[in-house]
C-alpha atoms as a PDB file:
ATOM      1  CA  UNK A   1      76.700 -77.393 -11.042  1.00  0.00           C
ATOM      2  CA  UNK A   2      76.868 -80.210 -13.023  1.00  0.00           C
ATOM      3  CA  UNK A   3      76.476 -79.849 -17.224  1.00  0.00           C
ATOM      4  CA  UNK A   4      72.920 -80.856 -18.747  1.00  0.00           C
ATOM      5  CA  UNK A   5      73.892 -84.113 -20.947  1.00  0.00           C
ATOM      6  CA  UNK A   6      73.103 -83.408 -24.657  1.00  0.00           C
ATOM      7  CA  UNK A   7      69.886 -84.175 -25.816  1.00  0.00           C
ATOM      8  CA  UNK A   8      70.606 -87.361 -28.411  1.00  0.00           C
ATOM      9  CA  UNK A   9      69.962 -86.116 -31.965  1.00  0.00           C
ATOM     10  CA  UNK A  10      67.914 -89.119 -33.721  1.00  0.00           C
ATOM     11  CA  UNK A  11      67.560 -90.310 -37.358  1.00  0.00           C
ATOM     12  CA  UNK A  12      64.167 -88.664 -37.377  1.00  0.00           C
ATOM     13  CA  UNK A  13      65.047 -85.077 -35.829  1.00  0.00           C
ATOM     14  CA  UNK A  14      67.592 -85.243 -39.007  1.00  0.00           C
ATOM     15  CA  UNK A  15      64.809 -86.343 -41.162  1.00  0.00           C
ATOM     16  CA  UNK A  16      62.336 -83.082 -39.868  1.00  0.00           C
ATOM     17  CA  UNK A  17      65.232 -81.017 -40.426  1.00  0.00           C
ATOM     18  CA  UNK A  18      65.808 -82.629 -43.555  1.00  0.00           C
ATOM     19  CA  UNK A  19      62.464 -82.029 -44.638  1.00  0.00           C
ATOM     20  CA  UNK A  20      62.169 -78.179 -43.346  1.00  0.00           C
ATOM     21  CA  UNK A  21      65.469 -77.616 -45.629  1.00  0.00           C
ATOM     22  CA  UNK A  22      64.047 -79.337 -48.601  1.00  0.00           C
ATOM     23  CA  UNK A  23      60.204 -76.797 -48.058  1.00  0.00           C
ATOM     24  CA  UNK A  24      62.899 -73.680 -47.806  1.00  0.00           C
ATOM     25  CA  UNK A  25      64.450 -75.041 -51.290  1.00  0.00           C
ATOM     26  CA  UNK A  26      60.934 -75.226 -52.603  1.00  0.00           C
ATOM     27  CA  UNK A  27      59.772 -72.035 -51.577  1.00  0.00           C
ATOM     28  CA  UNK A  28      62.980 -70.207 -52.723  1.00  0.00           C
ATOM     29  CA  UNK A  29      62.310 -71.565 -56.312  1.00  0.00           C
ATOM     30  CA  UNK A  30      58.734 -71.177 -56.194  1.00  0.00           C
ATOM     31  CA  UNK A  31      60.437 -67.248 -55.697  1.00  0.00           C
ATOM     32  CA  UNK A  32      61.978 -67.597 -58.980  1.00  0.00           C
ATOM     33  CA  UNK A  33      65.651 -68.133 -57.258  1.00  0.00           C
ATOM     34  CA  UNK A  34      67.804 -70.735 -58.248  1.00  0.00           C
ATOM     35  CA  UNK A  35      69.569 -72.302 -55.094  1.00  0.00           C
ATOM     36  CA  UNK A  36      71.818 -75.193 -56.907  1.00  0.00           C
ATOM     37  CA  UNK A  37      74.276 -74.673 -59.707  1.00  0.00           C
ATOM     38  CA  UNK A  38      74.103 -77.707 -62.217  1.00  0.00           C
ATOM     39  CA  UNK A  39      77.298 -78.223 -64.172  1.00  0.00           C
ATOM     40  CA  UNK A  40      76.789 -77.224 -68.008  1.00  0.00           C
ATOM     41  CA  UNK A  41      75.999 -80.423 -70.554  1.00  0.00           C
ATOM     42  CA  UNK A  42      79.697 -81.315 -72.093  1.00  0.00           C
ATOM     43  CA  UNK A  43      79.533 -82.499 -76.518  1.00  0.00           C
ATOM     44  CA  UNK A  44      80.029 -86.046 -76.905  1.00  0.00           C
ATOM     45  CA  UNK A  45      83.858 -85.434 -77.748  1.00  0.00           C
ATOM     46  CA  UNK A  46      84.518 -84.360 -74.181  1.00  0.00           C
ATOM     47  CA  UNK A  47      83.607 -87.701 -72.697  1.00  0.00           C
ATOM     48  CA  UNK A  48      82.891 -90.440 -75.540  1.00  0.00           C
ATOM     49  CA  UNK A  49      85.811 -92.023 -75.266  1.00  0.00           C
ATOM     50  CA  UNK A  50      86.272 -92.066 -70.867  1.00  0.00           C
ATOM     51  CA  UNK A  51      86.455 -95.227 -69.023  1.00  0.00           C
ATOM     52  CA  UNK A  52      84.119 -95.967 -66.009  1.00  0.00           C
ATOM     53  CA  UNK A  53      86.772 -97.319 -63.236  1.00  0.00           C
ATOM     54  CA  UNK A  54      85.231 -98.994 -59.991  1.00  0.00           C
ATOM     55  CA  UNK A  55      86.914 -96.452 -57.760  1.00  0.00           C
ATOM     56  CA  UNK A  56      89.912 -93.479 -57.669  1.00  0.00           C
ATOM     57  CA  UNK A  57      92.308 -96.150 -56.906  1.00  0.00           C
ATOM     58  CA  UNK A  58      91.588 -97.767 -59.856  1.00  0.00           C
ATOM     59  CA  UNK A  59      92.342 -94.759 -61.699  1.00  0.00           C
ATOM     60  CA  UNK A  60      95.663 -94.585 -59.828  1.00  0.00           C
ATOM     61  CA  UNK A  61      96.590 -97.768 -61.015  1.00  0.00           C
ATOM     62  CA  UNK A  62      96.330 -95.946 -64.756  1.00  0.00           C
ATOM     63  CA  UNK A  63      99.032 -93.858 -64.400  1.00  0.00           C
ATOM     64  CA  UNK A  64     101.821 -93.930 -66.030  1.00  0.00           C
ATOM     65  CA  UNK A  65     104.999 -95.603 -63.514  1.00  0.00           C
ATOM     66  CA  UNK A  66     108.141 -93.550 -62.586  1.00  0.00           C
ATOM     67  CA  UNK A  67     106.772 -89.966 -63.494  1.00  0.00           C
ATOM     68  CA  UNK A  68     106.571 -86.685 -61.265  1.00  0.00           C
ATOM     69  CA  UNK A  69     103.462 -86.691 -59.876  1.00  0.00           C
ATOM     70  CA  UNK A  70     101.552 -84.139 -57.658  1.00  0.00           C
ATOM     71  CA  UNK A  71      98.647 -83.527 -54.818  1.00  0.00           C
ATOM     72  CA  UNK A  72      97.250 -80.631 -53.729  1.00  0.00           C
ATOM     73  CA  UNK A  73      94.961 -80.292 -50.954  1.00  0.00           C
ATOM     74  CA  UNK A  74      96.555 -82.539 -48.923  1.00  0.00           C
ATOM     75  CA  UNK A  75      94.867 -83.378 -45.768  1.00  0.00           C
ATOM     76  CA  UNK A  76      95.243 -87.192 -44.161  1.00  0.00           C
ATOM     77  CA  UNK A  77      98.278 -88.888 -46.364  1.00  0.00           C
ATOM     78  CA  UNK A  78      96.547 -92.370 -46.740  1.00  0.00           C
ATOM     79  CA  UNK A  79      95.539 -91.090 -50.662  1.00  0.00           C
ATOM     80  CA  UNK A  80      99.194 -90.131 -51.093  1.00  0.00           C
ATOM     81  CA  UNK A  81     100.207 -93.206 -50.289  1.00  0.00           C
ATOM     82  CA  UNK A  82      98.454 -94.988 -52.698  1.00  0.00           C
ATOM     83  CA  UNK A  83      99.411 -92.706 -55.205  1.00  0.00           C
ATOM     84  CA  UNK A  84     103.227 -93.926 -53.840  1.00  0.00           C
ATOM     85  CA  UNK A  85     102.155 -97.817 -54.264  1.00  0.00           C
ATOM     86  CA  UNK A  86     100.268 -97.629 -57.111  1.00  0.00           C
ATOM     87  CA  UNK A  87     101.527 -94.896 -59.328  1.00  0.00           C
ATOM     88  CA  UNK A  88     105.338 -95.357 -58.356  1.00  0.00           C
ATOM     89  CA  UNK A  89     106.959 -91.958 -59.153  1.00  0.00           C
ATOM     90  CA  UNK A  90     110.091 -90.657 -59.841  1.00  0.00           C
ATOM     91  CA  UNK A  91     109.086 -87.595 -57.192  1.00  0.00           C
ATOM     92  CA  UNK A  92     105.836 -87.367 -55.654  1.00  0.00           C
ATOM     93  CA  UNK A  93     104.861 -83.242 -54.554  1.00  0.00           C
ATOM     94  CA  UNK A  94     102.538 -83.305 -51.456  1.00  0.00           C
ATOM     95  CA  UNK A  95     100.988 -79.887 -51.354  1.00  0.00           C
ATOM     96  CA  UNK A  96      99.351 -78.290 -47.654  1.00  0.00           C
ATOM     97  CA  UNK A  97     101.056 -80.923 -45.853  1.00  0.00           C
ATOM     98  CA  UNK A  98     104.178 -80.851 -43.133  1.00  0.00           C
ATOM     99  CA  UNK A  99     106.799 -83.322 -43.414  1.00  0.00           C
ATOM    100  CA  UNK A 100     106.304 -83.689 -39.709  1.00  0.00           C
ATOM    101  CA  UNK A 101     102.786 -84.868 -40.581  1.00  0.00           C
ATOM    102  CA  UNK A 102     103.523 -87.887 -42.360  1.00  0.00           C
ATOM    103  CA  UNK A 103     102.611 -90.961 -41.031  1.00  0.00           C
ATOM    104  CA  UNK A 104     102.488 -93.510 -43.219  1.00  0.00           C
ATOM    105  CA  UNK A 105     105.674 -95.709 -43.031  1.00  0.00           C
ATOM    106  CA  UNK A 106     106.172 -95.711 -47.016  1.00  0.00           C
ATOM    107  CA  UNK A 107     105.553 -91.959 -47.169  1.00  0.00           C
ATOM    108  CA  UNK A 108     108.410 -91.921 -44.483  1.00  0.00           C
ATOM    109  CA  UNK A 109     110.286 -93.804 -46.378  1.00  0.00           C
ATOM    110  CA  UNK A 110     110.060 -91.361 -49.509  1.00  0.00           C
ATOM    111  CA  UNK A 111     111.113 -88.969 -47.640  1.00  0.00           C
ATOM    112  CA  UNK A 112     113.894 -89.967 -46.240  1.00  0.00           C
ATOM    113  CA  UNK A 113     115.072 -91.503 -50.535  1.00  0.00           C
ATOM    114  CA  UNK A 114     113.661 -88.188 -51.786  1.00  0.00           C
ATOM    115  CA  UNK A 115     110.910 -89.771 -53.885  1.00  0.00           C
ATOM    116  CA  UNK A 116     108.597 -87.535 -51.441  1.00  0.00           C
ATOM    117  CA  UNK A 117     108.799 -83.547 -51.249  1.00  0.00           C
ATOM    118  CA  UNK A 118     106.525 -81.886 -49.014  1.00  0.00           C
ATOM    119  CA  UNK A 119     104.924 -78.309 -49.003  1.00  0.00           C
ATOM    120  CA  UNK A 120     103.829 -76.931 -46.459  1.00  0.00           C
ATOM    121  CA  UNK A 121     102.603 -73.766 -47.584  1.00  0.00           C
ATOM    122  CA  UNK A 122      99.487 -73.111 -48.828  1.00  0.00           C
ATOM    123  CA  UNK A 123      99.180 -74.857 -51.981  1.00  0.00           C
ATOM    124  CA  UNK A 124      97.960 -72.467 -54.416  1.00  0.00           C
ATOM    125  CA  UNK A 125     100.888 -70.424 -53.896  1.00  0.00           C
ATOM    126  CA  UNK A 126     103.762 -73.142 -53.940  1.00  0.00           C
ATOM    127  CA  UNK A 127     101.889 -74.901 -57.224  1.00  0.00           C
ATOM    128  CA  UNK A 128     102.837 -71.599 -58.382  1.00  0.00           C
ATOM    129  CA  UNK A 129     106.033 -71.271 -58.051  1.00  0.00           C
ATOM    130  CA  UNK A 130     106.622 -74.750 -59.960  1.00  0.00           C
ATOM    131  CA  UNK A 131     108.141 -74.429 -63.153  1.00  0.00           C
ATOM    132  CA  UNK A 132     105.214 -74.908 -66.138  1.00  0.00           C
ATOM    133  CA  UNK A 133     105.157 -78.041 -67.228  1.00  0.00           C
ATOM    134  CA  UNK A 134     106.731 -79.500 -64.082  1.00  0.00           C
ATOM    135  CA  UNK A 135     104.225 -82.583 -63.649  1.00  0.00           C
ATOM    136  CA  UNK A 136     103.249 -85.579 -65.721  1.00  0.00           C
ATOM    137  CA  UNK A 137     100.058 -85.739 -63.458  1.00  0.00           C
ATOM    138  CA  UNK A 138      98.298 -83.649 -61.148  1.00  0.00           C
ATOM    139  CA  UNK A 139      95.889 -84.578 -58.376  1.00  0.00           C
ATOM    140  CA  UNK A 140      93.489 -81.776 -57.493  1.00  0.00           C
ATOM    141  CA  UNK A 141      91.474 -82.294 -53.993  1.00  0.00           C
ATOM    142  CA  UNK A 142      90.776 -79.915 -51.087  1.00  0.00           C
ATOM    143  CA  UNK A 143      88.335 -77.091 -53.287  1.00  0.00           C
ATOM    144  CA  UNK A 144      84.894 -77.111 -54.045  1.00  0.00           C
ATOM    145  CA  UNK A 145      84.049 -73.347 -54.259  1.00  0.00           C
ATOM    146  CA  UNK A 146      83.410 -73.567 -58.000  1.00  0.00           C
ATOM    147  CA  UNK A 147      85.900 -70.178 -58.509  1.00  0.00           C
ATOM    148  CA  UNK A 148      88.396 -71.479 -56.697  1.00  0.00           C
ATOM    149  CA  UNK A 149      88.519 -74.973 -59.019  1.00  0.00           C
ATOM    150  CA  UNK A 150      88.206 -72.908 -61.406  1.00  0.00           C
ATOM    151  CA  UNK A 151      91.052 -71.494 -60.632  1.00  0.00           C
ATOM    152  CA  UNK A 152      93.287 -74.688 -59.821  1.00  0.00           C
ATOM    153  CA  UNK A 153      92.106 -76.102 -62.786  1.00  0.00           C
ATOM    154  CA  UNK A 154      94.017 -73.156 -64.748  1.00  0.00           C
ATOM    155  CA  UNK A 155      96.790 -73.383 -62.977  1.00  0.00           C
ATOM    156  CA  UNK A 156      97.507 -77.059 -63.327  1.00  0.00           C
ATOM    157  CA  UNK A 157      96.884 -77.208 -66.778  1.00  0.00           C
ATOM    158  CA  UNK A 158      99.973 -74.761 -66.908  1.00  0.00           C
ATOM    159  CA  UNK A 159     101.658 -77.131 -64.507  1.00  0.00           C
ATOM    160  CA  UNK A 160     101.397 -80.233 -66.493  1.00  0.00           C
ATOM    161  CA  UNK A 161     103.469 -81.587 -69.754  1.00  0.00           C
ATOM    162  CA  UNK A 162     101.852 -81.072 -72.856  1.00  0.00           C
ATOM    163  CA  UNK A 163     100.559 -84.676 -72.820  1.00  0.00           C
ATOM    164  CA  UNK A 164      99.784 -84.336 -68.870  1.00  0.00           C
ATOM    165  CA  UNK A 165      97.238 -85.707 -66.916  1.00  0.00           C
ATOM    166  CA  UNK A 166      94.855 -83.693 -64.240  1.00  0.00           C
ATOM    167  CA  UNK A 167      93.025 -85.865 -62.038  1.00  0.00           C
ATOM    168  CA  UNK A 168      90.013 -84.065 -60.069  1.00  0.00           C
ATOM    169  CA  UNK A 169      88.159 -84.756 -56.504  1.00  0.00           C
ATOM    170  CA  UNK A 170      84.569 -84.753 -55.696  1.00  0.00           C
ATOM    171  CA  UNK A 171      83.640 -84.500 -59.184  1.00  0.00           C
ATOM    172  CA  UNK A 172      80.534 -83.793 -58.389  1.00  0.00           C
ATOM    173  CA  UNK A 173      77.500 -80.476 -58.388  1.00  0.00           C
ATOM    174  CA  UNK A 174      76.328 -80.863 -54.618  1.00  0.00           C
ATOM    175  CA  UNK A 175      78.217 -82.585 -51.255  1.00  0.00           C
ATOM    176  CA  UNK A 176      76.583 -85.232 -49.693  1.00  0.00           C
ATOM    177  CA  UNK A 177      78.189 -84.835 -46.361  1.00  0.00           C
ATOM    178  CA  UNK A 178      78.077 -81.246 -45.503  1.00  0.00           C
ATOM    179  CA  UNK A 179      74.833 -80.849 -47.768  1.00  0.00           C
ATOM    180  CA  UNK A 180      76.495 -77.695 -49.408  1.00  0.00           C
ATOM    181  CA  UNK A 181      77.015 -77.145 -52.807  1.00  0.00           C
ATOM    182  CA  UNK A 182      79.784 -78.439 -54.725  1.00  0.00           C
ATOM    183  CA  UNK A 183      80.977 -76.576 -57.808  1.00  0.00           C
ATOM    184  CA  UNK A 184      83.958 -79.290 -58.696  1.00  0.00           C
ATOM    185  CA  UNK A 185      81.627 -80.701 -61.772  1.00  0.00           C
ATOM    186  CA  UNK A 186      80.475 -77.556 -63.328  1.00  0.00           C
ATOM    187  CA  UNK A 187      84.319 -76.573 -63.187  1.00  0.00           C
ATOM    188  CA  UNK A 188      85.779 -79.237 -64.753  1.00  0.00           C
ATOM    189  CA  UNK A 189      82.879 -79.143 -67.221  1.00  0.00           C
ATOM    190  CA  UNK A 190      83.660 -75.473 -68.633  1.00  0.00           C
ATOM    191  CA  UNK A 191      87.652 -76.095 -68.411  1.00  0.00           C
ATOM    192  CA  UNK A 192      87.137 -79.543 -70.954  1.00  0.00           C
ATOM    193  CA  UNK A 193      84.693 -77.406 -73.234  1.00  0.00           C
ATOM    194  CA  UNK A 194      86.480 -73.919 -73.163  1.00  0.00           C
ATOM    195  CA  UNK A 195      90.272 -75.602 -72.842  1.00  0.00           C
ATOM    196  CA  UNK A 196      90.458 -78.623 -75.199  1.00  0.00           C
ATOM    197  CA  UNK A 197      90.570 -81.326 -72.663  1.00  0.00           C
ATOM    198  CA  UNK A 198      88.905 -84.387 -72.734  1.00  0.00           C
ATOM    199  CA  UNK A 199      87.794 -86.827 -69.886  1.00  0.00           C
ATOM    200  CA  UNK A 200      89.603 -89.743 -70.018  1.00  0.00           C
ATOM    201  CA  UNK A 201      88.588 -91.563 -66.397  1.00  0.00           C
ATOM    202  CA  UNK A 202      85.414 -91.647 -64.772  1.00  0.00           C
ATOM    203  CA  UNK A 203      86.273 -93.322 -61.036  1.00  0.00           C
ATOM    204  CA  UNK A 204      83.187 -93.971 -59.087  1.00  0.00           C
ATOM    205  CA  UNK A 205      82.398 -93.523 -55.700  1.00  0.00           C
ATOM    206  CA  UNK A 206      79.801 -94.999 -52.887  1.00  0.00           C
ATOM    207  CA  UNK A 207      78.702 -91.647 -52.132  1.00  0.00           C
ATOM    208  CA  UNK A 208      78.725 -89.850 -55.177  1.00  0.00           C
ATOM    209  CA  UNK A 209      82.308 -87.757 -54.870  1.00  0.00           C
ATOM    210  CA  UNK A 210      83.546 -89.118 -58.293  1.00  0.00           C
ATOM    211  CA  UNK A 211      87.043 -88.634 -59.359  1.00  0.00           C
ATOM    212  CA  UNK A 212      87.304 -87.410 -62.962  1.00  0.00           C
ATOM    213  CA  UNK A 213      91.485 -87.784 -65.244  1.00  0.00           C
ATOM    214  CA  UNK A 214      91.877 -85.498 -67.766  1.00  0.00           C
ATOM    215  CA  UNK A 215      94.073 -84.910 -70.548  1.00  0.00           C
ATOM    216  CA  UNK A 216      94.303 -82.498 -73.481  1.00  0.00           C
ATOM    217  CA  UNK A 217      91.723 -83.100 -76.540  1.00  0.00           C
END
C-alpha cells in the first residue's frame, strides 16, 4: 500500500500553533506561574565599559594572536576554523569533536602541525582534566540548560590564566529556533556579579544568539 504524502505544514498552521502556545503562556501566568526565566539586571561596572561588535567573528578578530585557545561544544568545525584564521593560536583544543570529523582543509592542516588537538570525549570531563590555568581564552557553546552553564562557566574560569578570556554562545534568556528557554544570559549574568568578571564584548547576532567575552573585573 502506498504511504499517505505528508500533509504540507504552512506559515499559517505555524502561526495557529503559534498563537495556541502564546494563550497557554497567558493562562499559566494568569495562574500565578512564571514560565520564562529573565536573566538578573547586572551594576553598571559589569558592562560599562563592553564593546558592541557587528558579529562573533568580529570578536574573534579581538583576540589576542599565538595563544592557547579552546572550544567546547563542538559540533560542525566551520566556527573552529575561524577561530584558526582569525585568532591564530599557538594550540587550538576542540572539545566533543573526532579528529576523524574534521573537514575543513586548515583544521586538517592543524592537525597534521599540531596547532589542532582534538577531544573526543565528552567535554565537560576532558575540560577537566586540563591543568588550571591552561587557556588564554575559552569558547563556551553547546549548553543552554542554565545549571549546566552554570556549571561550565565555573569550570572555565578555573581553566583560564589569571588575565583570561571566556567567550560565551547564545547569550541570550529564550531560543528562537527551538522556542525553548535559554538560560545562557541569566548564567553569565550571576557568574560577572557573584565572580568579579566583567563583559568586555558584546557580538551581535541576526537572530538574537549574542556572543558575550569576558574577563576578570
Amino acid at each position: 500500500m502506498a504511504t499517505k504524502p505528508k500533509k504540507k505544514i504552512t506559515f499559517q498552521d505555524v502561526e495557529r500553533r503559534r498563537r495556541e502556545f502564546s494563550g497557554a503562556l497567558r493562562d499559566y501566568a494568569q495562574s500565578g506561574q512564571r514560565y520564562h526565566n529573565p536573566a538578573m539586571p547586572m551594576p553598571a561596572k559589569y558592562y560599562a565599559s563592553a564593546q558592541v561588535l557587528p558579529n562573533r567573528l568580529a570578536m574573534f578578530d579581538k583576540l589576542p594572536k599565538g595563544k592557547v585557545i579552546g572550544e567546547t561544544g563542538v559540533g560542525a568545525d566551520n566556527i573552529a576554523a575561524e577561530i584558526l584564521n582569525r585568532a591564530k593560536p599557538a594550540k587550538l583544543h576542540m572539545f566533543g569533536t573526532l579528529e576523524s570529523s574534521l573537514t575543513d582543509e586548515a583544521l586538517r592542516d592543524g592537525l597534521r602541525s599540531g596547532c589542532v588537538v582534538p577531544h573526543g570525549e565528552p567535554y565537560g570531563l576532558e575540560l577537566a582534566d586540563v591543568p588550571d590555568g591552561f587557556f588564554d581564552a575559552l569558547y563556551l557553546s553547546g549548553e543552554t540548560a542554565v545549571d549546566d552553564v552554570r556549571a561550565l562557566l565555573n569550570l572555565a574560569a578555573r581553566k583560564t590564566t589569571a588575565d583570561g578570556t571566556i567567550m560565551v554562545n547564545s547569550y541570550a534568556v529564550w531560543s528562537t529556533a527551538s522556542m525553548y528557554h535559554c538560560g545562557t544570559a541569566k548564567a553569565v549574568n550571576e557568574f560577572c556579579t557573584q565572580n568579579g568578571w566583567k563583559m568586555t564584548y558584546l557580538a551581535l547576532d541576526p537572530m538574537g544568539y549574542y556572543n558575550v567575552a569576558l574577563n576578570p573585573l
